[in-house]
PDB file of N, CA and C in Angstrom:
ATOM      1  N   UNK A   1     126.248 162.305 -35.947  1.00  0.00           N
ATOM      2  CA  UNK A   1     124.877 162.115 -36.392  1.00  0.00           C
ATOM      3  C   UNK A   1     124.403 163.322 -37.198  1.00  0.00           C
ATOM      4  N   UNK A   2     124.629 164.538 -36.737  1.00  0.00           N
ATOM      5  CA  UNK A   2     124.194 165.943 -37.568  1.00  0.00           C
ATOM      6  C   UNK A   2     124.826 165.737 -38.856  1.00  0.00           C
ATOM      7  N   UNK A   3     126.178 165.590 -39.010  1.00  0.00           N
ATOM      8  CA  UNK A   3     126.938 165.539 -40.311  1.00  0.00           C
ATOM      9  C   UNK A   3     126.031 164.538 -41.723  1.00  0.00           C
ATOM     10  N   UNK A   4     125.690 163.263 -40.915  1.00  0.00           N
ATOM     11  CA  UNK A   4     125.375 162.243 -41.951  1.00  0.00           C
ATOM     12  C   UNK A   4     123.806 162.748 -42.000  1.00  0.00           C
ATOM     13  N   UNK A   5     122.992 163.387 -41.226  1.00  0.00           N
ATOM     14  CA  UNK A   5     121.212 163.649 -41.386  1.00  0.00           C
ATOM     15  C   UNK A   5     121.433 164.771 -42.031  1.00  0.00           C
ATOM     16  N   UNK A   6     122.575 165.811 -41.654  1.00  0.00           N
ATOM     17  CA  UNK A   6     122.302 166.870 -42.702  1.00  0.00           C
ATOM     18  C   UNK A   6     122.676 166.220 -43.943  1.00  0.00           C
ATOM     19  N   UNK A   7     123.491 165.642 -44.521  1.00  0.00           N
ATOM     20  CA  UNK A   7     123.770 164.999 -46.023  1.00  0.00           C
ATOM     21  C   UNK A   7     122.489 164.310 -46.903  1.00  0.00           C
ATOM     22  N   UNK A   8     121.721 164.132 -45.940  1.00  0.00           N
ATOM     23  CA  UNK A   8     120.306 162.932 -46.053  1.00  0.00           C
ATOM     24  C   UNK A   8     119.518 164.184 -46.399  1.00  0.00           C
ATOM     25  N   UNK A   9     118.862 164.941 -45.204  1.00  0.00           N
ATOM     26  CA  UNK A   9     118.343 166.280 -45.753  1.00  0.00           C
ATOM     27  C   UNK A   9     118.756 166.754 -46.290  1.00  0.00           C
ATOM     28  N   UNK A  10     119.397 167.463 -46.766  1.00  0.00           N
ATOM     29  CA  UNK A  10     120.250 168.431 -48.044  1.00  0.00           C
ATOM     30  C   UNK A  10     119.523 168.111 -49.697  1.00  0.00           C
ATOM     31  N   UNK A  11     119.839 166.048 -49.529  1.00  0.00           N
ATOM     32  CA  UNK A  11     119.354 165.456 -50.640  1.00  0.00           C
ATOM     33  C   UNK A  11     118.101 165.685 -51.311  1.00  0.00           C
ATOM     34  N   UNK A  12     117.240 165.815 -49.293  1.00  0.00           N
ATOM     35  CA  UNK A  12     116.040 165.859 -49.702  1.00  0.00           C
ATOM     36  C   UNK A  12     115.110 167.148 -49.674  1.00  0.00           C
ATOM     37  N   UNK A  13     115.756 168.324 -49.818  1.00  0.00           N
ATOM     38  CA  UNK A  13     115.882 169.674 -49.773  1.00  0.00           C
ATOM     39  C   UNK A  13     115.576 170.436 -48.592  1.00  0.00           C
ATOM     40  N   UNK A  14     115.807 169.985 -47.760  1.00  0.00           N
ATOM     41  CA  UNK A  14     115.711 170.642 -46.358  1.00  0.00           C
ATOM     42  C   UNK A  14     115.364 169.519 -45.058  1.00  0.00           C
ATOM     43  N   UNK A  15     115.371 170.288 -44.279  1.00  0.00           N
ATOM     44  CA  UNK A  15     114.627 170.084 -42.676  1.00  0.00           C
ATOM     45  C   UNK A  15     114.705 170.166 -41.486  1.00  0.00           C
ATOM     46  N   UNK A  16     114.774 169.770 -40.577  1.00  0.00           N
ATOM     47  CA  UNK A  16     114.605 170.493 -39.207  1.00  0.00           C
ATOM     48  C   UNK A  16     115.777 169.059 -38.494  1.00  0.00           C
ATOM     49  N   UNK A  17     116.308 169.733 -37.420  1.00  0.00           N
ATOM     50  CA  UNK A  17     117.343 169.010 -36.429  1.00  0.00           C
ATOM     51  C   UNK A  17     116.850 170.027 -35.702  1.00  0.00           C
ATOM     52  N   UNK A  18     116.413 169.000 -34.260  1.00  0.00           N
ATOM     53  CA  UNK A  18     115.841 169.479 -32.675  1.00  0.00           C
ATOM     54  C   UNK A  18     116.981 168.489 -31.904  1.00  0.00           C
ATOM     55  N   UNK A  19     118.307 169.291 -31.053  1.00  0.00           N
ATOM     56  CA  UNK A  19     118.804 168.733 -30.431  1.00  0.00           C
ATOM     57  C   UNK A  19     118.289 169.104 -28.725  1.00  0.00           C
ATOM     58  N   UNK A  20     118.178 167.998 -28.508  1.00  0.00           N
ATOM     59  CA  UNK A  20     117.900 168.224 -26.938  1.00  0.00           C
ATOM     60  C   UNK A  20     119.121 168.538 -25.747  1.00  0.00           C
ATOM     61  N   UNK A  21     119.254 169.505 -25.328  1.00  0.00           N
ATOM     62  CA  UNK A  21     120.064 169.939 -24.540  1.00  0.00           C
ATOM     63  C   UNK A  21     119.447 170.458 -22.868  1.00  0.00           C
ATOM     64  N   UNK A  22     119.890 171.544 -22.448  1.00  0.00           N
ATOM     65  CA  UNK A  22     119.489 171.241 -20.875  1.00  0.00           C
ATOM     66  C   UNK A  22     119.485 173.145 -20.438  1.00  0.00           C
ATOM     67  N   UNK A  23     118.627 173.327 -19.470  1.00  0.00           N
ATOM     68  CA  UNK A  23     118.760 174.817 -19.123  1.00  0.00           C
ATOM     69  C   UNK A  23     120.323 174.734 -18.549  1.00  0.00           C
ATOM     70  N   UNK A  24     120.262 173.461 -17.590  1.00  0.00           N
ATOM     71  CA  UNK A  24     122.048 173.701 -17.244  1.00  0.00           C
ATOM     72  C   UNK A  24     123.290 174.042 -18.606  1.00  0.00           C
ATOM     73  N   UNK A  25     123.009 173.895 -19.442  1.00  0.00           N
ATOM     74  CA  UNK A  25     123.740 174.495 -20.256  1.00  0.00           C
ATOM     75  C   UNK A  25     123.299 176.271 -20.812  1.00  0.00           C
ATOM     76  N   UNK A  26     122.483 176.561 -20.190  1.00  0.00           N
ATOM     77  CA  UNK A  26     121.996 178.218 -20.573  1.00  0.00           C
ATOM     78  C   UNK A  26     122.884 179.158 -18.947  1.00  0.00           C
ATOM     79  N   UNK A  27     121.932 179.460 -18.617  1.00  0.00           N
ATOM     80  CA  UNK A  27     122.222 180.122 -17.190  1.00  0.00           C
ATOM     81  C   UNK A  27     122.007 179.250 -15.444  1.00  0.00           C
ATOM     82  N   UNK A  28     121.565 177.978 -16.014  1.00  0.00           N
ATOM     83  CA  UNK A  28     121.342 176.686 -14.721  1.00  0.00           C
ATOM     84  C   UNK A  28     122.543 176.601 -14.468  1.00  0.00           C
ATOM     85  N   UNK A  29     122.907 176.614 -12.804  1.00  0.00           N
ATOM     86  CA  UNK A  29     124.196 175.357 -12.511  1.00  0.00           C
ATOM     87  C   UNK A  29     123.094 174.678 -11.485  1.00  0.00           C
ATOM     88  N   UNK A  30     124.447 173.629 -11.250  1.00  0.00           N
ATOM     89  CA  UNK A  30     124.112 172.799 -10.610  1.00  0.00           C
ATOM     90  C   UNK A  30     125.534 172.594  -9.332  1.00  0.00           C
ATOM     91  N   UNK A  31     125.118 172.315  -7.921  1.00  0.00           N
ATOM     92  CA  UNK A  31     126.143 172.180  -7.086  1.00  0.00           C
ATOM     93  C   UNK A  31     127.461 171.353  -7.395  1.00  0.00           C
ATOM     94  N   UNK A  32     126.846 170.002  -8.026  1.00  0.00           N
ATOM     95  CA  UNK A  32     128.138 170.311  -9.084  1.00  0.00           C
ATOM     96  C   UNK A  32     128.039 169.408 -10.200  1.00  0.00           C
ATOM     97  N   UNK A  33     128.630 168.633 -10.989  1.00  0.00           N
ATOM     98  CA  UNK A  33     128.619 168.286 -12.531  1.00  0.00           C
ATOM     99  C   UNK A  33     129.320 169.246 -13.650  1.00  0.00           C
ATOM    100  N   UNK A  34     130.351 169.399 -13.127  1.00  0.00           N
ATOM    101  CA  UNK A  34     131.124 170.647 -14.258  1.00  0.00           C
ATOM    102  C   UNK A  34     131.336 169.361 -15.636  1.00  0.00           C
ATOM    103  N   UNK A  35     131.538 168.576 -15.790  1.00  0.00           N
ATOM    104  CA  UNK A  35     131.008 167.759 -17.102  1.00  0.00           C
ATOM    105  C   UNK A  35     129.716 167.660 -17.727  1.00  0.00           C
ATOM    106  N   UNK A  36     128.900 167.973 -17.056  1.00  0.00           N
ATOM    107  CA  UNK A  36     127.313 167.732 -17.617  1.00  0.00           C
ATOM    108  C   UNK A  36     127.118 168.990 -17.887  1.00  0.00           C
ATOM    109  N   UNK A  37     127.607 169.946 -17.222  1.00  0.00           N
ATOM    110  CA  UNK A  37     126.843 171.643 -17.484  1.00  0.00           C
ATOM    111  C   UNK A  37     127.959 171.678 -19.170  1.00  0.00           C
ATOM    112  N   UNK A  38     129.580 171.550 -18.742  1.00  0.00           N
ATOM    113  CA  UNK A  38     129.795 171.922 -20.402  1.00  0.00           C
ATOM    114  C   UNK A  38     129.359 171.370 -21.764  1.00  0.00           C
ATOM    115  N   UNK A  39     128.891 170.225 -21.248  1.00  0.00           N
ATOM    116  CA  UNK A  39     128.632 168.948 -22.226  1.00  0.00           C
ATOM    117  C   UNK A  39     127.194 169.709 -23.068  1.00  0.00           C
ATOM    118  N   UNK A  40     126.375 170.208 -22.060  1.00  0.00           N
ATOM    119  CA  UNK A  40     125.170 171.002 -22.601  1.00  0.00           C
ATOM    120  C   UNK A  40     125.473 172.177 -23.079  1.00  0.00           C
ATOM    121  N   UNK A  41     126.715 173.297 -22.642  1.00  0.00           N
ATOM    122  CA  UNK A  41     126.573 174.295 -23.062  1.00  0.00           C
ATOM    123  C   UNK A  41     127.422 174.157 -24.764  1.00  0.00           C
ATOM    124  N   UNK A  42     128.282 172.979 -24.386  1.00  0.00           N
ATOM    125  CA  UNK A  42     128.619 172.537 -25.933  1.00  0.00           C
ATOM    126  C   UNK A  42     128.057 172.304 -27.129  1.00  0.00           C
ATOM    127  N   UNK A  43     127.037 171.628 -26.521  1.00  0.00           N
ATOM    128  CA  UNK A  43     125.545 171.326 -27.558  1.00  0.00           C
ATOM    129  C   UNK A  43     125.105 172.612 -28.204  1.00  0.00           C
ATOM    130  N   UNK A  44     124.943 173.406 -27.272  1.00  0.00           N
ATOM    131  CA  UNK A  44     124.123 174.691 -27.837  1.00  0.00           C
ATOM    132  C   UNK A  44     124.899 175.602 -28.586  1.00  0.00           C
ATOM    133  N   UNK A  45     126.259 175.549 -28.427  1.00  0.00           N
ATOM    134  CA  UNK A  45     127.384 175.927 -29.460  1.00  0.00           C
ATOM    135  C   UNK A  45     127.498 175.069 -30.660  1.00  0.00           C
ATOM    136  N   UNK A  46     127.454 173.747 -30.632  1.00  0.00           N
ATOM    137  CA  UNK A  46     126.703 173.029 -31.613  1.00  0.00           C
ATOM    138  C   UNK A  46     126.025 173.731 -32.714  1.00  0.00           C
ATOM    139  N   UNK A  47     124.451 173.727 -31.663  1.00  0.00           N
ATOM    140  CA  UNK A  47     122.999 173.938 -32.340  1.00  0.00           C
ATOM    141  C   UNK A  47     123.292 175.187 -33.174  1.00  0.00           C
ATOM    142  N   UNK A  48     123.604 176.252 -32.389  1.00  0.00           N
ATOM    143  CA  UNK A  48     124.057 177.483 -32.838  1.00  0.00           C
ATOM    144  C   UNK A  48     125.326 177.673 -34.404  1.00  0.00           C
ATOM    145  N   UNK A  49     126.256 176.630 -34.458  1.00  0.00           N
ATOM    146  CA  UNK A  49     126.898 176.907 -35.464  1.00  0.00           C
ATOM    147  C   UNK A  49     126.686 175.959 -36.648  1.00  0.00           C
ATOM    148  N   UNK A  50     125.863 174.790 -36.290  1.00  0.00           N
ATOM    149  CA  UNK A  50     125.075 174.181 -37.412  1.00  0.00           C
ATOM    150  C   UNK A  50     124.413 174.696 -38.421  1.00  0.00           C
ATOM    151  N   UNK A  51     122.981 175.427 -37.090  1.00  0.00           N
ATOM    152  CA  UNK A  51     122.310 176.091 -37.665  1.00  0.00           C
ATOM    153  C   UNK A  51     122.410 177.278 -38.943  1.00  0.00           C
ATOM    154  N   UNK A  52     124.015 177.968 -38.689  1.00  0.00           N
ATOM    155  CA  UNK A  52     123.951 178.717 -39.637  1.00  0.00           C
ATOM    156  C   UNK A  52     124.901 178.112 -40.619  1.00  0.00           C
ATOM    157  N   UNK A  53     125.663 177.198 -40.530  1.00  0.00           N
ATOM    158  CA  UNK A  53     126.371 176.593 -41.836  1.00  0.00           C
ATOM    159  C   UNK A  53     125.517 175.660 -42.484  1.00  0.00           C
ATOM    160  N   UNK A  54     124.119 175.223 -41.936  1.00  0.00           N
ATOM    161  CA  UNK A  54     123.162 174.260 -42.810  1.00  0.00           C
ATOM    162  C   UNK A  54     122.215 175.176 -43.169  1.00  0.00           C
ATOM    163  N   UNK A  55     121.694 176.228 -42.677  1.00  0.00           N
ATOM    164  CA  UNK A  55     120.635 177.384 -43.131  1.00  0.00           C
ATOM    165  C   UNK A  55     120.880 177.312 -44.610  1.00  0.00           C
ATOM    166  N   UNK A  56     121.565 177.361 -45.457  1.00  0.00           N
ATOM    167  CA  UNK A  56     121.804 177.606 -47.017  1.00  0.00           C
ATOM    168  C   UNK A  56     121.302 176.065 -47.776  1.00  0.00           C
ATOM    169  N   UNK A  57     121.285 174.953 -47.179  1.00  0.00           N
ATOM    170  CA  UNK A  57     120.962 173.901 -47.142  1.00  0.00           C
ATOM    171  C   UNK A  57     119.182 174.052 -46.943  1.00  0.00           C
ATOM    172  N   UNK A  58     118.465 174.674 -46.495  1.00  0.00           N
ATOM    173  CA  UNK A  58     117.296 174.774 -46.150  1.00  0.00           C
ATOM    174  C   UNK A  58     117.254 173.810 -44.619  1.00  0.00           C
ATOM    175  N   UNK A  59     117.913 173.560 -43.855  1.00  0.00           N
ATOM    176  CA  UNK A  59     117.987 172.582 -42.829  1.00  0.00           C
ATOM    177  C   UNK A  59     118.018 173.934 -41.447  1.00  0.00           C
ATOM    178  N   UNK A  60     116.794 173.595 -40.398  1.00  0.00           N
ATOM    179  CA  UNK A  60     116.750 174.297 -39.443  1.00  0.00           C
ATOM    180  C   UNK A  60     117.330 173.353 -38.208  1.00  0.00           C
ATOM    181  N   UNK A  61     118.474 174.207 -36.962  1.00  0.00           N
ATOM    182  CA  UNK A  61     118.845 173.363 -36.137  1.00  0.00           C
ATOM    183  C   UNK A  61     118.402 174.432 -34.726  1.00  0.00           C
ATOM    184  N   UNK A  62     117.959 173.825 -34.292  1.00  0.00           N
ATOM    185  CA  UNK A  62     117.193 174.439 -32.812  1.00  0.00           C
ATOM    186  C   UNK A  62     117.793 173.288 -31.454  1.00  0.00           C
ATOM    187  N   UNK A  63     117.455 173.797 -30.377  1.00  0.00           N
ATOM    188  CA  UNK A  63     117.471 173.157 -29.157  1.00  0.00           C
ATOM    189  C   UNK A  63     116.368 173.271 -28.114  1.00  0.00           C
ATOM    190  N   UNK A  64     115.893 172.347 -27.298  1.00  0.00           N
ATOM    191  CA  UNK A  64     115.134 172.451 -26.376  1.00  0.00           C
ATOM    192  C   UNK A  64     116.177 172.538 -25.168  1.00  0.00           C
ATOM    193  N   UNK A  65     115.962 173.150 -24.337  1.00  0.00           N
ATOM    194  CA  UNK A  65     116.354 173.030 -23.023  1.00  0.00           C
ATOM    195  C   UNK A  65     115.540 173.120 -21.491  1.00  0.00           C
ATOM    196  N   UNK A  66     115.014 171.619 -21.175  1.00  0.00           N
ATOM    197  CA  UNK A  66     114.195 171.796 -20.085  1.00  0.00           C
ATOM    198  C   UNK A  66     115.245 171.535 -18.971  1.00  0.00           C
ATOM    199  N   UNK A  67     114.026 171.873 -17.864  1.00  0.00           N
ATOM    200  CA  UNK A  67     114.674 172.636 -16.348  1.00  0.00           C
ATOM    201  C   UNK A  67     114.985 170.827 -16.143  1.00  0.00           C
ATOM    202  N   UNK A  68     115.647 171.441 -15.158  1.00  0.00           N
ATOM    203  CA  UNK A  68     116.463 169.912 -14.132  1.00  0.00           C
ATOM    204  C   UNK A  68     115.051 169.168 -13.567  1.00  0.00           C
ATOM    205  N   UNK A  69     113.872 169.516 -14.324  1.00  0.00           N
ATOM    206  CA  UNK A  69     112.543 168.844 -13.200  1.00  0.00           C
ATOM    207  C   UNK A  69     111.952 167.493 -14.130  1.00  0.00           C
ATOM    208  N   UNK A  70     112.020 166.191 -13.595  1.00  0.00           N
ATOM    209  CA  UNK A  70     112.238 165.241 -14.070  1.00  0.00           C
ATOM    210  C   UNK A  70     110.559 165.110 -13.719  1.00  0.00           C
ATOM    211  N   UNK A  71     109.815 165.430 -14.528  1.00  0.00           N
ATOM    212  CA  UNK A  71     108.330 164.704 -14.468  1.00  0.00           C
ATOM    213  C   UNK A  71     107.790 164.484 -15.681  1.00  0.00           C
ATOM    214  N   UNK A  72     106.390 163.545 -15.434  1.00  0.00           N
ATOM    215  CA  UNK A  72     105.823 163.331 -16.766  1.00  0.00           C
ATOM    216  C   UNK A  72     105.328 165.440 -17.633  1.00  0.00           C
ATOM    217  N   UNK A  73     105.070 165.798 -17.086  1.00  0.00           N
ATOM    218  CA  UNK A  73     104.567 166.881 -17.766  1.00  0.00           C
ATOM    219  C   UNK A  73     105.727 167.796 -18.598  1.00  0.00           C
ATOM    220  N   UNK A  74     106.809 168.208 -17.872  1.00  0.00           N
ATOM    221  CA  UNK A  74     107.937 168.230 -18.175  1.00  0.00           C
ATOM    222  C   UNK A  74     107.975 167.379 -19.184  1.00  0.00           C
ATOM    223  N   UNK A  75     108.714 166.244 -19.488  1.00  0.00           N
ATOM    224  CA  UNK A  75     108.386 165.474 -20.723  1.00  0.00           C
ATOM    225  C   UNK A  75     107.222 165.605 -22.022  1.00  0.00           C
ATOM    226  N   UNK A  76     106.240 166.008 -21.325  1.00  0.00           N
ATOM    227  CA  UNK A  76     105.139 166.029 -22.665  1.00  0.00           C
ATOM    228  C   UNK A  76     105.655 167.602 -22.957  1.00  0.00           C
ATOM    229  N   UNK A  77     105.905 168.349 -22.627  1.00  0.00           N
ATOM    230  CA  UNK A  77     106.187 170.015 -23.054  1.00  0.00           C
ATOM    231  C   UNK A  77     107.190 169.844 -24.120  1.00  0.00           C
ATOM    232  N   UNK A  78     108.295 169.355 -23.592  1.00  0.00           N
ATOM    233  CA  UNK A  78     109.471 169.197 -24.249  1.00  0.00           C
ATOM    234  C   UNK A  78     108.879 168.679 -25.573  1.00  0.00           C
ATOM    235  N   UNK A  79     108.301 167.376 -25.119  1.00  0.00           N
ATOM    236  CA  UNK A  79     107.834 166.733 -26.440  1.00  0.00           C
ATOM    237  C   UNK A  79     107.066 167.559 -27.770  1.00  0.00           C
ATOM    238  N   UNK A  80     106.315 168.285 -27.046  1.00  0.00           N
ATOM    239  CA  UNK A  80     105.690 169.071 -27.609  1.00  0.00           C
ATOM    240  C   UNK A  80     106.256 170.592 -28.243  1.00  0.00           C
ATOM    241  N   UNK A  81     107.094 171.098 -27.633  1.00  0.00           N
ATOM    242  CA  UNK A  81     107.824 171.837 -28.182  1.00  0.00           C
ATOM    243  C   UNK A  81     108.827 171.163 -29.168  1.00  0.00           C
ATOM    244  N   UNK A  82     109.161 169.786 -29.343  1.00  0.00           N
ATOM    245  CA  UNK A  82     110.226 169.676 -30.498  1.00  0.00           C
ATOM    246  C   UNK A  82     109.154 168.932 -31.846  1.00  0.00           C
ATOM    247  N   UNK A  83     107.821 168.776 -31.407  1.00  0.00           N
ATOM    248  CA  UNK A  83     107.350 168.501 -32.573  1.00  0.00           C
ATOM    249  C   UNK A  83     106.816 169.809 -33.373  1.00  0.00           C
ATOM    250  N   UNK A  84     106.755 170.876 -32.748  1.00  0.00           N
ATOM    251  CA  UNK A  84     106.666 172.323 -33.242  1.00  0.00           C
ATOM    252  C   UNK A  84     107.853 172.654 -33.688  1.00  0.00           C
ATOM    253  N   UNK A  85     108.805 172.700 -33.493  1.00  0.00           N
ATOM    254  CA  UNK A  85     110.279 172.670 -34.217  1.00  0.00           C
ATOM    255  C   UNK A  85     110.067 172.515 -35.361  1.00  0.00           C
ATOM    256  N   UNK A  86     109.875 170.839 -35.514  1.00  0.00           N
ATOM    257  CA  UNK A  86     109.798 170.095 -36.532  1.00  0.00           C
ATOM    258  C   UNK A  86     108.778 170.670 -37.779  1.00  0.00           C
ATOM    259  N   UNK A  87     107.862 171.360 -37.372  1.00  0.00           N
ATOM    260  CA  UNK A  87     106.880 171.461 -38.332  1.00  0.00           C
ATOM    261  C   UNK A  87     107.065 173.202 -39.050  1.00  0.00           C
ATOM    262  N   UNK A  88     106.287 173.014 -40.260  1.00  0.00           N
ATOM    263  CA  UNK A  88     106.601 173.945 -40.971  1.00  0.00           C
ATOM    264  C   UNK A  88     105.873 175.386 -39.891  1.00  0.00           C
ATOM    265  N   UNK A  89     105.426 175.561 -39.059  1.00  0.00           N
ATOM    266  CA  UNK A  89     105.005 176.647 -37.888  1.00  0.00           C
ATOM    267  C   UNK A  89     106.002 177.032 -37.627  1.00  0.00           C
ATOM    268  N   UNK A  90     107.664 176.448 -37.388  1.00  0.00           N
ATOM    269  CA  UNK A  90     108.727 177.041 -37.052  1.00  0.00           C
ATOM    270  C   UNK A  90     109.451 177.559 -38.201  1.00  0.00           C
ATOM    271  N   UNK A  91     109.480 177.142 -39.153  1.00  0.00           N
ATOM    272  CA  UNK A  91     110.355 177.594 -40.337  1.00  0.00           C
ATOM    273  C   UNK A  91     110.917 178.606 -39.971  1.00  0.00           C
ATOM    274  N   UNK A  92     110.698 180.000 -39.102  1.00  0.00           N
ATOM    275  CA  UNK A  92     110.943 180.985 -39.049  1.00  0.00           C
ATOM    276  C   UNK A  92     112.306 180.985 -38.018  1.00  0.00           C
ATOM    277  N   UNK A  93     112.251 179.865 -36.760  1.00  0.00           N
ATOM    278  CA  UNK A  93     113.056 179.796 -35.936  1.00  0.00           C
ATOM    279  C   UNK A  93     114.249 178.897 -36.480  1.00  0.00           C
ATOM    280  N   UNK A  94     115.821 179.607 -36.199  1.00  0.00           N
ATOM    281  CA  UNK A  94     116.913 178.583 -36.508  1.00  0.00           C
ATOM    282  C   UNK A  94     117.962 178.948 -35.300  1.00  0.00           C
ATOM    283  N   UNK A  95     118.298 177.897 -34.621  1.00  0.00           N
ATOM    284  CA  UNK A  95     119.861 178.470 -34.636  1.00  0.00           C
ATOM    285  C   UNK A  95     119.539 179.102 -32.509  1.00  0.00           C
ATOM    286  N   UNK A  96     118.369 178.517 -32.170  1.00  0.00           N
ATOM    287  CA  UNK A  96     117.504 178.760 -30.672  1.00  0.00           C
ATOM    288  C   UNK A  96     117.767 178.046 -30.385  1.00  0.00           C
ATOM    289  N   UNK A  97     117.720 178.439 -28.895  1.00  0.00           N
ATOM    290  CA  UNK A  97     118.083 177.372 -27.881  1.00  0.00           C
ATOM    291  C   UNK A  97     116.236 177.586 -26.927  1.00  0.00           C
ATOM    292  N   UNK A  98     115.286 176.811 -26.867  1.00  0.00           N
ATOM    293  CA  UNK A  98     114.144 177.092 -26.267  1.00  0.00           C
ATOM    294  C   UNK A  98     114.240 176.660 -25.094  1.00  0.00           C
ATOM    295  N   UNK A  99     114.203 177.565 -23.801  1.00  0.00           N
ATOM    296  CA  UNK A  99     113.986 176.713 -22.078  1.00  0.00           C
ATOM    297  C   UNK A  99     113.205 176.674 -22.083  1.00  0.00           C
ATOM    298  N   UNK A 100     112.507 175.700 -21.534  1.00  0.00           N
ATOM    299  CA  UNK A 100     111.745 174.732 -20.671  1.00  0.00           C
ATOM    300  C   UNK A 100     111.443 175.186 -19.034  1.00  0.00           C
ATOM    301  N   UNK A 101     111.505 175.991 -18.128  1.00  0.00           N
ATOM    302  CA  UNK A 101     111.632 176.735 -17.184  1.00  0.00           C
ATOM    303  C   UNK A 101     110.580 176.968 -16.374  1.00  0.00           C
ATOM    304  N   UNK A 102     109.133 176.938 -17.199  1.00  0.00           N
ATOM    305  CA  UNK A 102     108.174 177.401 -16.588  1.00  0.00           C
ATOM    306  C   UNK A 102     108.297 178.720 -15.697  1.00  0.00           C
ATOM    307  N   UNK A 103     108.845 178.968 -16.473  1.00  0.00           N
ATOM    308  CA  UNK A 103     108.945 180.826 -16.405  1.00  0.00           C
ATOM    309  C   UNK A 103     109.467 180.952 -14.968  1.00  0.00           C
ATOM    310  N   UNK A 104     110.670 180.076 -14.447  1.00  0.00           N
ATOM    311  CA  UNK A 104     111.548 180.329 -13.059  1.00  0.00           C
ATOM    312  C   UNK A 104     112.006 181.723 -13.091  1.00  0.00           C
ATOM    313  N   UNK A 105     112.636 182.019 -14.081  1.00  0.00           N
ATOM    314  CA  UNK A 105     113.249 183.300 -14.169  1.00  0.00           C
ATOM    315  C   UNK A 105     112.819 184.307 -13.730  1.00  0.00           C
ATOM    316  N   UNK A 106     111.170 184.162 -14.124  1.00  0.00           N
ATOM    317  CA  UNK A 106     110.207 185.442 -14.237  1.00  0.00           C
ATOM    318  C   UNK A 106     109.599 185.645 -12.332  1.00  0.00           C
ATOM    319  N   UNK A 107     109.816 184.529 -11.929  1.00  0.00           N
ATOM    320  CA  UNK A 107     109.346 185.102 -10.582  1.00  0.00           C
ATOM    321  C   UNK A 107     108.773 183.940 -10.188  1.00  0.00           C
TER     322      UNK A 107
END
């Protein structure tokens, strides 16, 4: 899908690819799913080497990665963080992976 949307954008001189991926692919595990954690951390190796072979293209490739917490709010964040992606407010960001975490890390 990236291959044929970047060819489409390129045409049309740029744009944004928001792949959705997972904190389990950052620093999350999970007790277990060793297919689902690489499958995400693959993505973000993805996002990451897209991003800089389409950058010359004007095409930005980012990732969201929300926490394992399956709720409506969760959903609207996400949502909301990939329509900021999308818009010219990010131009600046390429090639990120954004968690979703609600700041677990931090305490």
């Amino acid at each position: 899908c990236t291959q044929l949307l970047s060819r489409v954008m390129a045409d049309e001189g740029g744009g944004a690819i928001v792949n959705l991926a997972s904190s389990i692919g950052t620093t999350t595990t999970l007790p277990e799913g060793v297919s689902y954690a690489s499958s995400k951390a693959g993505l973000l190796g993805l996002t990451r080497q897209t991003a800089r072979e389409l950058a010359p293209l004007g095409i930005r490739v980012n990732a969201v990665c929300p926490a394992v917490d399956d709720t409506p709010q969760a959903d609207a964040d996400a949502a909301n963080v990939v329509l900021f992606l999308c818009s010219s407010g990010a131009n600046a960001i390429n090639g990120q992976a954004i968690e979703l975490d609600g700041g677990a890390p931090a305490g």
